[in-house]
PDB file of N, CA and C in Angstrom:
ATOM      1  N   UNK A   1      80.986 115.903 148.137  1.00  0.00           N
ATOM      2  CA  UNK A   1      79.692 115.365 148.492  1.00  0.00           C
ATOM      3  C   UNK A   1      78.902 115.104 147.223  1.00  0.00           C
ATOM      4  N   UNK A   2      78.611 114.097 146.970  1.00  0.00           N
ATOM      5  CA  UNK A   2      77.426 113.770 146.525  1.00  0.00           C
ATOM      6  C   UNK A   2      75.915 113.445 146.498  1.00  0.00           C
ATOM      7  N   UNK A   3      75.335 113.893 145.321  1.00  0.00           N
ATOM      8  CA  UNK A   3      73.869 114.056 145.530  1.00  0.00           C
ATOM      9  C   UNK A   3      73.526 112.306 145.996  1.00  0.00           C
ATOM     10  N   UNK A   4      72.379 112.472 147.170  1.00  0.00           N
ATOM     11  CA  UNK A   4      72.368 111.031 147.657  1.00  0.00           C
ATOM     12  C   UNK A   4      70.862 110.473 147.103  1.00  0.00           C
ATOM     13  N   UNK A   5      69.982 111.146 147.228  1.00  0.00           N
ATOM     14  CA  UNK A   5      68.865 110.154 146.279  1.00  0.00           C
ATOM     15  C   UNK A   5      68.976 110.277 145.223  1.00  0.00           C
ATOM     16  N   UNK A   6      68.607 109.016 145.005  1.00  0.00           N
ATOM     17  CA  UNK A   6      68.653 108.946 143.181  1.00  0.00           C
ATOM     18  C   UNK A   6      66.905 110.042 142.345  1.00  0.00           C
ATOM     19  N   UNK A   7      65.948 109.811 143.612  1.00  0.00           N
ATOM     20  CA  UNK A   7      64.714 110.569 142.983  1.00  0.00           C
ATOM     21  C   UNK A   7      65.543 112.014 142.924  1.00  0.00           C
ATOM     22  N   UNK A   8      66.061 113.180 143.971  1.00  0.00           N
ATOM     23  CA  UNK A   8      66.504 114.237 143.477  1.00  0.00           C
ATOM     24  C   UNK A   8      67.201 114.197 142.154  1.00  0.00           C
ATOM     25  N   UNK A   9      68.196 113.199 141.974  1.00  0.00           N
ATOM     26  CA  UNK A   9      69.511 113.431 140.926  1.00  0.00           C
ATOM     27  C   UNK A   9      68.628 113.504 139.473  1.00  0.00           C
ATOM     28  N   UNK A  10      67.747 112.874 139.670  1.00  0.00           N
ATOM     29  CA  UNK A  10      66.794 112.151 138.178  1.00  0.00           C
ATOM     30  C   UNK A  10      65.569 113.679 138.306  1.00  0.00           C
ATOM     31  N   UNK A  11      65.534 114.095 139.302  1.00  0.00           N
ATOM     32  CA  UNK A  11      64.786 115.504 138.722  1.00  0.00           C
ATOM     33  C   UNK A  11      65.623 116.810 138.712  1.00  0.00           C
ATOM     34  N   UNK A  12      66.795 116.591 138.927  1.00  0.00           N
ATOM     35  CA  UNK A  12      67.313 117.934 138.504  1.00  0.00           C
ATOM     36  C   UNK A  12      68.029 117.818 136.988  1.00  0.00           C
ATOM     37  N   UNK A  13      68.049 116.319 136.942  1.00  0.00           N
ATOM     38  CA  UNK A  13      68.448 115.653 135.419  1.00  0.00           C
ATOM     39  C   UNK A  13      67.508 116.357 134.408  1.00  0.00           C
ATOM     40  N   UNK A  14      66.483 115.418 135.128  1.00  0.00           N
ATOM     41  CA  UNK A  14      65.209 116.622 133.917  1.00  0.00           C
ATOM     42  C   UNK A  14      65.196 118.116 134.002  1.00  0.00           C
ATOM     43  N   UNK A  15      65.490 118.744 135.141  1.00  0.00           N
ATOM     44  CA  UNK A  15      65.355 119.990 134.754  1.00  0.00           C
ATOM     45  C   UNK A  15      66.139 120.466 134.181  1.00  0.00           C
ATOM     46  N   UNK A  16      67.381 120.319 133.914  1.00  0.00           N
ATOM     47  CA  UNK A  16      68.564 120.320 132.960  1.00  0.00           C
ATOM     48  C   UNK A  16      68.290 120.108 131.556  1.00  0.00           C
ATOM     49  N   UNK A  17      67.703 119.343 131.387  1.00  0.00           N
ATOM     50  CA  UNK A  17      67.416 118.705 130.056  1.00  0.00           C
ATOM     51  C   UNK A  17      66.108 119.548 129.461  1.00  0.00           C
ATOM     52  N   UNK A  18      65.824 120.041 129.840  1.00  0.00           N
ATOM     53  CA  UNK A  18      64.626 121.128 129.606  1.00  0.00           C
ATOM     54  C   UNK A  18      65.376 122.377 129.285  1.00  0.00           C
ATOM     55  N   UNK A  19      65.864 122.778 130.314  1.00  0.00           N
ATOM     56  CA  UNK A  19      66.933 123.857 130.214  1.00  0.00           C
ATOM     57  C   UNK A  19      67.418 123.553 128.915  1.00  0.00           C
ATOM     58  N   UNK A  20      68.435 122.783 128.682  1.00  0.00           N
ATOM     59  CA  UNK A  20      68.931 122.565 127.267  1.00  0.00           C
ATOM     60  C   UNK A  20      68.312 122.438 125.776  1.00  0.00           C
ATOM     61  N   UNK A  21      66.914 122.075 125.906  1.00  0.00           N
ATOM     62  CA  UNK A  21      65.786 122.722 125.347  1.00  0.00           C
ATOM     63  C   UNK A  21      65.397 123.849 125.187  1.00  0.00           C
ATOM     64  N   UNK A  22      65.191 124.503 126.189  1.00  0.00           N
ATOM     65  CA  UNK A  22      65.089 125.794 125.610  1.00  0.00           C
ATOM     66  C   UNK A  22      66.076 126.811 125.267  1.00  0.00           C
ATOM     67  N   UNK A  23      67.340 126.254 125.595  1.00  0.00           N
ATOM     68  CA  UNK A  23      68.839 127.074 124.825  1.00  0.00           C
ATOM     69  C   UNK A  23      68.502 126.641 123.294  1.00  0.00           C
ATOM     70  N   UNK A  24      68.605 125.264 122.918  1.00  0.00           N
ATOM     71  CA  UNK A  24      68.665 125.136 121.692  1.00  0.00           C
ATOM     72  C   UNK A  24      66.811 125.920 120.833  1.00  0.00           C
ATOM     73  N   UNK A  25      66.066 125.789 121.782  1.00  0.00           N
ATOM     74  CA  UNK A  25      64.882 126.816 121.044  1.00  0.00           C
ATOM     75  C   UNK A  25      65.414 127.784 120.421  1.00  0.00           C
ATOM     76  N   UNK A  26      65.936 128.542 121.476  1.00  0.00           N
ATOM     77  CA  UNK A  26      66.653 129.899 121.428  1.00  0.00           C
ATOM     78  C   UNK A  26      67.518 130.072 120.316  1.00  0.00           C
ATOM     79  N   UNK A  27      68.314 128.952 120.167  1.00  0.00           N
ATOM     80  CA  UNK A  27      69.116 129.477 119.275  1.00  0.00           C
ATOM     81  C   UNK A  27      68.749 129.114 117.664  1.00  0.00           C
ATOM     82  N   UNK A  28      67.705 127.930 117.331  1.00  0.00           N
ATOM     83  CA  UNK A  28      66.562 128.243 116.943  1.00  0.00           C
ATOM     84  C   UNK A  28      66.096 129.560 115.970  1.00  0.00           C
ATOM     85  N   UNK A  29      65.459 130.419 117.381  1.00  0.00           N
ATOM     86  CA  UNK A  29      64.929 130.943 116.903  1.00  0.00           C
ATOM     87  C   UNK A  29      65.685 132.511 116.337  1.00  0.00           C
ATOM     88  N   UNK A  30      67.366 132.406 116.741  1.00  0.00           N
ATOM     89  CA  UNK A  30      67.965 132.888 116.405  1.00  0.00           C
ATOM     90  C   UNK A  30      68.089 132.925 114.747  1.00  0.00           C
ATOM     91  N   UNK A  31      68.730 131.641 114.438  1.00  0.00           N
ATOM     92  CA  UNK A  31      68.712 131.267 113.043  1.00  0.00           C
ATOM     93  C   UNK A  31      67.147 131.992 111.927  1.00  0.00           C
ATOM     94  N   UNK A  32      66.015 131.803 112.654  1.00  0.00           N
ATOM     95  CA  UNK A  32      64.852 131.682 112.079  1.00  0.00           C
ATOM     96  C   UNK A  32      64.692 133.638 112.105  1.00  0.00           C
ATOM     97  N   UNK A  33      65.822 134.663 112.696  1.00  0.00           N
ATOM     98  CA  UNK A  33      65.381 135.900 113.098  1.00  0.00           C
ATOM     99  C   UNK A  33      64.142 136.264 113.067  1.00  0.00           C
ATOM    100  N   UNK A  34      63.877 135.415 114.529  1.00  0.00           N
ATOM    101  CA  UNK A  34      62.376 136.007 115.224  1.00  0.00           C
ATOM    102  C   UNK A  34      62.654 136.700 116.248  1.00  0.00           C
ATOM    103  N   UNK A  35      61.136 137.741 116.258  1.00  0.00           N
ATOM    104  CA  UNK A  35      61.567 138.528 116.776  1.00  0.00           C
ATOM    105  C   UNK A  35      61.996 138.519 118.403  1.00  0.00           C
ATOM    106  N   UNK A  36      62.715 140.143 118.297  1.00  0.00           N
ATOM    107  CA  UNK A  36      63.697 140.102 119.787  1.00  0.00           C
ATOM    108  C   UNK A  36      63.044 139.892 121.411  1.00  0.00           C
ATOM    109  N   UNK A  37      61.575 140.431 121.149  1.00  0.00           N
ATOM    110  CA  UNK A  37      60.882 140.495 122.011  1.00  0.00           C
ATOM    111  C   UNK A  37      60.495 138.859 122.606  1.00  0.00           C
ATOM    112  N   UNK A  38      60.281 137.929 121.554  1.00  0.00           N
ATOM    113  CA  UNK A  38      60.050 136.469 122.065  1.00  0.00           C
ATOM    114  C   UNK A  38      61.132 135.544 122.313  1.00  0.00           C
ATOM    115  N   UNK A  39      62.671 136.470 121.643  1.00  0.00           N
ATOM    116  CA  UNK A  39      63.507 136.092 122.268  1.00  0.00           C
ATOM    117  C   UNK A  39      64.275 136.149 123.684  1.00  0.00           C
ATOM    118  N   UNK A  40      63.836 137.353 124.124  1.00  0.00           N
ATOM    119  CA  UNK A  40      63.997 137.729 125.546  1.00  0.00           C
ATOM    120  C   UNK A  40      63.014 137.105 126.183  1.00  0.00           C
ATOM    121  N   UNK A  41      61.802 137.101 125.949  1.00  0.00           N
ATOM    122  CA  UNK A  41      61.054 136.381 127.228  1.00  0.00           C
ATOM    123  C   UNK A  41      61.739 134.419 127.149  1.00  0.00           C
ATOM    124  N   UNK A  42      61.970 133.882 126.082  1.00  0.00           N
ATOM    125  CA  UNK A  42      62.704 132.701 126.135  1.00  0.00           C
ATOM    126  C   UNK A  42      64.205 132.943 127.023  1.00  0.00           C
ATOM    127  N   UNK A  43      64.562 133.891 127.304  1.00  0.00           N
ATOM    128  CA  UNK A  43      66.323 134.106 127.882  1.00  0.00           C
ATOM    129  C   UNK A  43      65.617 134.263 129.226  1.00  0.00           C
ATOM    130  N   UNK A  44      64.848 134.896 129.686  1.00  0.00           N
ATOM    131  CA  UNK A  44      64.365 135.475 130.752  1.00  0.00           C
ATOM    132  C   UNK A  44      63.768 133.528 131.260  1.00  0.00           C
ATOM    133  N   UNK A  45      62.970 133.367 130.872  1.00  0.00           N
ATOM    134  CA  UNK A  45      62.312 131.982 131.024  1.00  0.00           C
ATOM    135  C   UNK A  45      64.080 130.854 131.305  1.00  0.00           C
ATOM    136  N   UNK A  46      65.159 130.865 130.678  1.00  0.00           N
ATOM    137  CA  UNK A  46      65.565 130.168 130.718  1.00  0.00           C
ATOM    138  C   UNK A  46      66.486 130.807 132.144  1.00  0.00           C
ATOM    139  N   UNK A  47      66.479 131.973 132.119  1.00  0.00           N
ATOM    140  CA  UNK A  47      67.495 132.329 133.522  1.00  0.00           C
ATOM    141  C   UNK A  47      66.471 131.792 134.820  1.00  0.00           C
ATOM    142  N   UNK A  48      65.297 131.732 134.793  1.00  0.00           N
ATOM    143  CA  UNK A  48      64.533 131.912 135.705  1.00  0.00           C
ATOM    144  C   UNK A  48      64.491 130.414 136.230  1.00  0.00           C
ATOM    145  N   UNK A  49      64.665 128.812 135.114  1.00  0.00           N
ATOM    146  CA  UNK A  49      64.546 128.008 135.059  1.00  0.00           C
ATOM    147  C   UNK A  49      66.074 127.481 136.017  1.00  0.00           C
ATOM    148  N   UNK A  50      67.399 127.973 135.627  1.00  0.00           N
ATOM    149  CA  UNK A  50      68.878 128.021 136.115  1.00  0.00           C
ATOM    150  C   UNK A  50      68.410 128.353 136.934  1.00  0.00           C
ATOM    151  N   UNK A  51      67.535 129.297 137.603  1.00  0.00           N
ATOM    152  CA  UNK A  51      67.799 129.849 139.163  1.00  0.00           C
ATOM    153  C   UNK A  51      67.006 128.736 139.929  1.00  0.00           C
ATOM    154  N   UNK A  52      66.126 127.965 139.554  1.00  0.00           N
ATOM    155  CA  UNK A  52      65.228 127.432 140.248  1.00  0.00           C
ATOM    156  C   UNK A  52      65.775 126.234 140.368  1.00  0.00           C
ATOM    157  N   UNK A  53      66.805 125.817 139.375  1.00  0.00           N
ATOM    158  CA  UNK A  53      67.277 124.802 139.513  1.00  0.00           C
ATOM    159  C   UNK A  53      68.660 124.606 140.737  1.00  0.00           C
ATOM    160  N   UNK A  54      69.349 125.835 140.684  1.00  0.00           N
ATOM    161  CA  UNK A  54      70.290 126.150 141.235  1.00  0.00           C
ATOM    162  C   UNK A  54      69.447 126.168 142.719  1.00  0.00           C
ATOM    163  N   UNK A  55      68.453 126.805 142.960  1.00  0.00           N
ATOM    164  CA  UNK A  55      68.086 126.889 144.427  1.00  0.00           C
ATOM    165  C   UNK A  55      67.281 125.629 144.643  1.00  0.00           C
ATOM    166  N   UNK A  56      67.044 124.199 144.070  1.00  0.00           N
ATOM    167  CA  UNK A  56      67.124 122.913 144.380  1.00  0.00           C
ATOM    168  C   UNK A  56      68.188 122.191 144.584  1.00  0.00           C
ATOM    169  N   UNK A  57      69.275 122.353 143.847  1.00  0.00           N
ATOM    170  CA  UNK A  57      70.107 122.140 144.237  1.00  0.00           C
ATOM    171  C   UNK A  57      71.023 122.479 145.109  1.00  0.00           C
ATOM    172  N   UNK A  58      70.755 123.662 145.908  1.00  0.00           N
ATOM    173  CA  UNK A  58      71.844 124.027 146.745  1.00  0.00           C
ATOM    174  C   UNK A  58      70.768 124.155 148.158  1.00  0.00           C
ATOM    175  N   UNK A  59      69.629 123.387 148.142  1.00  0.00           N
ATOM    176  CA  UNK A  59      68.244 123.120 149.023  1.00  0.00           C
ATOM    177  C   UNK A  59      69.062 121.489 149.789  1.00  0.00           C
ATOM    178  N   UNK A  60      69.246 120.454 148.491  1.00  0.00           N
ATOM    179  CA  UNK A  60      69.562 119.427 147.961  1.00  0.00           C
ATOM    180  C   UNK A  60      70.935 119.685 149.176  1.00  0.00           C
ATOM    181  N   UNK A  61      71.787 120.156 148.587  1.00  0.00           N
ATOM    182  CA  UNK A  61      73.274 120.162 149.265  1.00  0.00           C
ATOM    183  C   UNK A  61      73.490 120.572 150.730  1.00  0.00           C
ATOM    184  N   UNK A  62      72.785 121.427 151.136  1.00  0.00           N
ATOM    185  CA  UNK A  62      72.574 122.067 152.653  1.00  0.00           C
ATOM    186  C   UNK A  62      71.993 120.840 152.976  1.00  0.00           C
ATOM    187  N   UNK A  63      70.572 119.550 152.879  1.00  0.00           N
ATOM    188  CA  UNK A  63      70.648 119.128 153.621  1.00  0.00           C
ATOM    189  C   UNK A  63      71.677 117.691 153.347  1.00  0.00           C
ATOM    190  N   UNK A  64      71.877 117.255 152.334  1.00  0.00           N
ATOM    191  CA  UNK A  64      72.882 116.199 152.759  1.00  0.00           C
ATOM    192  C   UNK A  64      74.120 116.926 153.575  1.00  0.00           C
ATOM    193  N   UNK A  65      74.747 117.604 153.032  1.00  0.00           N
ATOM    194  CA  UNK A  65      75.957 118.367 153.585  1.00  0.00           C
ATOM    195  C   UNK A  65      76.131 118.951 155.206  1.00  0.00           C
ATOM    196  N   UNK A  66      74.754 119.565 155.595  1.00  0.00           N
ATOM    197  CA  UNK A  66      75.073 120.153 156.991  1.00  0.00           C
ATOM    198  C   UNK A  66      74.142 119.748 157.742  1.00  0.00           C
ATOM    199  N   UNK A  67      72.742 119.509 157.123  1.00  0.00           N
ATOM    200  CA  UNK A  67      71.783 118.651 158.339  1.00  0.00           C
ATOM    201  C   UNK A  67      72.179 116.955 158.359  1.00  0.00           C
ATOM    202  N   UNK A  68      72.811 116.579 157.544  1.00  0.00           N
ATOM    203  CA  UNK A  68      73.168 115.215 157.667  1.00  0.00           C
ATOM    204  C   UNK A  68      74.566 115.203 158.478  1.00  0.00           C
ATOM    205  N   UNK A  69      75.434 115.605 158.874  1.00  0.00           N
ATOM    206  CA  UNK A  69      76.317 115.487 159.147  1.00  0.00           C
ATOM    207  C   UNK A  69      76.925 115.412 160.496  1.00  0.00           C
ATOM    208  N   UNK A  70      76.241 114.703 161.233  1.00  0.00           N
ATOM    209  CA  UNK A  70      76.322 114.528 162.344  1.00  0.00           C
ATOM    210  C   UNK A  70      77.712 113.675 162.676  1.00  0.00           C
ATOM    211  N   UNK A  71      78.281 113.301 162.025  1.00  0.00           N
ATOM    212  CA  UNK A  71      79.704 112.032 162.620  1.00  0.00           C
ATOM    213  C   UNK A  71      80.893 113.271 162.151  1.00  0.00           C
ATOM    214  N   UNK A  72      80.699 114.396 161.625  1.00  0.00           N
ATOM    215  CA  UNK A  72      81.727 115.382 161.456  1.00  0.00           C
ATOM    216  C   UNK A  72      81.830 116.213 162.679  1.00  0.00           C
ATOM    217  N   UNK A  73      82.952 116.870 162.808  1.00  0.00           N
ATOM    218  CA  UNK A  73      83.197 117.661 164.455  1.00  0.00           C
ATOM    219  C   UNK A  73      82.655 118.849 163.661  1.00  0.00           C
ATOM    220  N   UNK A  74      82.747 119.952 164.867  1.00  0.00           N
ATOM    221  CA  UNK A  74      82.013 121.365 164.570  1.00  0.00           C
ATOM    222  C   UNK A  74      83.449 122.121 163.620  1.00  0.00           C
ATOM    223  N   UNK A  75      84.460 121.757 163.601  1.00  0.00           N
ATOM    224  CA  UNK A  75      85.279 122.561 162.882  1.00  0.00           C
ATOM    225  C   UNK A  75      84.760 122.307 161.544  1.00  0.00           C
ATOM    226  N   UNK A  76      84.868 120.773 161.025  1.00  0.00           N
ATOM    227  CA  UNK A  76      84.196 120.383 159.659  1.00  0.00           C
ATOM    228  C   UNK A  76      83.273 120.740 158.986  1.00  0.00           C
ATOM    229  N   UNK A  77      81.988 121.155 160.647  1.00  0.00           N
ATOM    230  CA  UNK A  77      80.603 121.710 159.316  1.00  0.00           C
ATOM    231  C   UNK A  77      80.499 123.134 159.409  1.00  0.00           C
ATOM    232  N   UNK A  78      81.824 123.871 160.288  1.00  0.00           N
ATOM    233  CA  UNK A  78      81.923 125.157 160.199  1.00  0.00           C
ATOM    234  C   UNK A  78      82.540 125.458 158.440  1.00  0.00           C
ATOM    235  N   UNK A  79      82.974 124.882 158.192  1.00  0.00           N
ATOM    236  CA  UNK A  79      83.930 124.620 156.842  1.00  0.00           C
ATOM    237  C   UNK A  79      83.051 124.231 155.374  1.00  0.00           C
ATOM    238  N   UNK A  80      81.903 123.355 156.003  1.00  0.00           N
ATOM    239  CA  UNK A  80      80.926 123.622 154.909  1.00  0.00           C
ATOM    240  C   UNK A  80      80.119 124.458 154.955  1.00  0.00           C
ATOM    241  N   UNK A  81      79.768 125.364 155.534  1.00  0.00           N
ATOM    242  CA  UNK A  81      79.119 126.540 156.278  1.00  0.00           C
ATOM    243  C   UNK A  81      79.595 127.466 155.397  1.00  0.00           C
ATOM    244  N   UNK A  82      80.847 127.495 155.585  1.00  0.00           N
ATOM    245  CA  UNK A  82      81.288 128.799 155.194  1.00  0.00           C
ATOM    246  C   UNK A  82      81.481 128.765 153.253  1.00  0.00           C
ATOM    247  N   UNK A  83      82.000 127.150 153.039  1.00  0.00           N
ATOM    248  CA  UNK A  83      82.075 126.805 151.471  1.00  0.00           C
ATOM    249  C   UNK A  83      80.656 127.009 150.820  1.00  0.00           C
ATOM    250  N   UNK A  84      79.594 126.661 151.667  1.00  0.00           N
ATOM    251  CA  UNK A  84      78.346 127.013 150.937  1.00  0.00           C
ATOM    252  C   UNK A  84      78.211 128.949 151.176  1.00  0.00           C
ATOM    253  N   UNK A  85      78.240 129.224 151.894  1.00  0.00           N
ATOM    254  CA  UNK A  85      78.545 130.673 151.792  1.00  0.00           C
ATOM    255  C   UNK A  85      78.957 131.019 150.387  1.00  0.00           C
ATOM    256  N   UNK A  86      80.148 130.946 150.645  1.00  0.00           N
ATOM    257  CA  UNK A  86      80.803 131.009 149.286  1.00  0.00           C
ATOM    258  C   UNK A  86      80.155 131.112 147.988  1.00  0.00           C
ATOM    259  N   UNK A  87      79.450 129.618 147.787  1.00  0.00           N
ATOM    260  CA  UNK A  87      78.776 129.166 146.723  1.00  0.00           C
ATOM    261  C   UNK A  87      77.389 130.233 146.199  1.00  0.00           C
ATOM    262  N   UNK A  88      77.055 130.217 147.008  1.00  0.00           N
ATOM    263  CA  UNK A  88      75.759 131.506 147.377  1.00  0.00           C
ATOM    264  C   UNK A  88      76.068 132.519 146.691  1.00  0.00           C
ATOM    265  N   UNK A  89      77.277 133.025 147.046  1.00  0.00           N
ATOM    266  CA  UNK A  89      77.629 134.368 146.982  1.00  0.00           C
ATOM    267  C   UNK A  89      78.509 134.515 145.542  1.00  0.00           C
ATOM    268  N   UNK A  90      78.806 133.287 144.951  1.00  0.00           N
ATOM    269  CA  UNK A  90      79.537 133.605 143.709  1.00  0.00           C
ATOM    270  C   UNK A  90      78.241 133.311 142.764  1.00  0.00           C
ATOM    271  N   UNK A  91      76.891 132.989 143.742  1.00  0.00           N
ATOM    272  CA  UNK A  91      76.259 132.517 142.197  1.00  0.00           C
ATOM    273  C   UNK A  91      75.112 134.337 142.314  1.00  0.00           C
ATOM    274  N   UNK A  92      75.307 135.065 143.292  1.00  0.00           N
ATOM    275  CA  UNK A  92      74.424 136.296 143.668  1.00  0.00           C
ATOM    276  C   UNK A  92      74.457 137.055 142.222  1.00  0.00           C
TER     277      UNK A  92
END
């Protein structure tokens, strides 16, 4: 499945690209040995940013995937049901 609007794809683009911003801050400010304390709230800031992105995107995928899917039989969206399960649970 693919992401179907182009407005979602182009804002999780950016949030990615931010994300990757603040890795390279980070590492940054690695080089520059500043201190540990403003480096953790940047790691903390960047996990927090992955999670938010991750729970748009998997917002994103539930509804193309299982509220859209009406021309699939019930075995099929039992099957994405359970694959998003999955997904959930390997990202816990």
């Amino acid at each position: 499945m693919k992401i179907q609007s182009p407005e979602t794809k182009q804002q999780l683009m950016s949030r990615l690209r931010r994300i990757e911003g603040q890795v390279r801050g980070v590492q940054k400010m690695l080089e520059e040995e500043r201190e540990c304390r403003e480096i953790l709230q940047q790691l903390a800031a960047i996990r927090s940013a992955v999670q938010s992105t991750s729970s748009a995107f998997l917002e994103q995928y539930a509804s193309d995937c299982l509220l859209n899917s009406d021309s699939q039989d019930p075995g099929q969206r039992l099957e994405l049901v359970q694959e998003l399960v999955n997904l959930i649970n390997k990202n816990a």
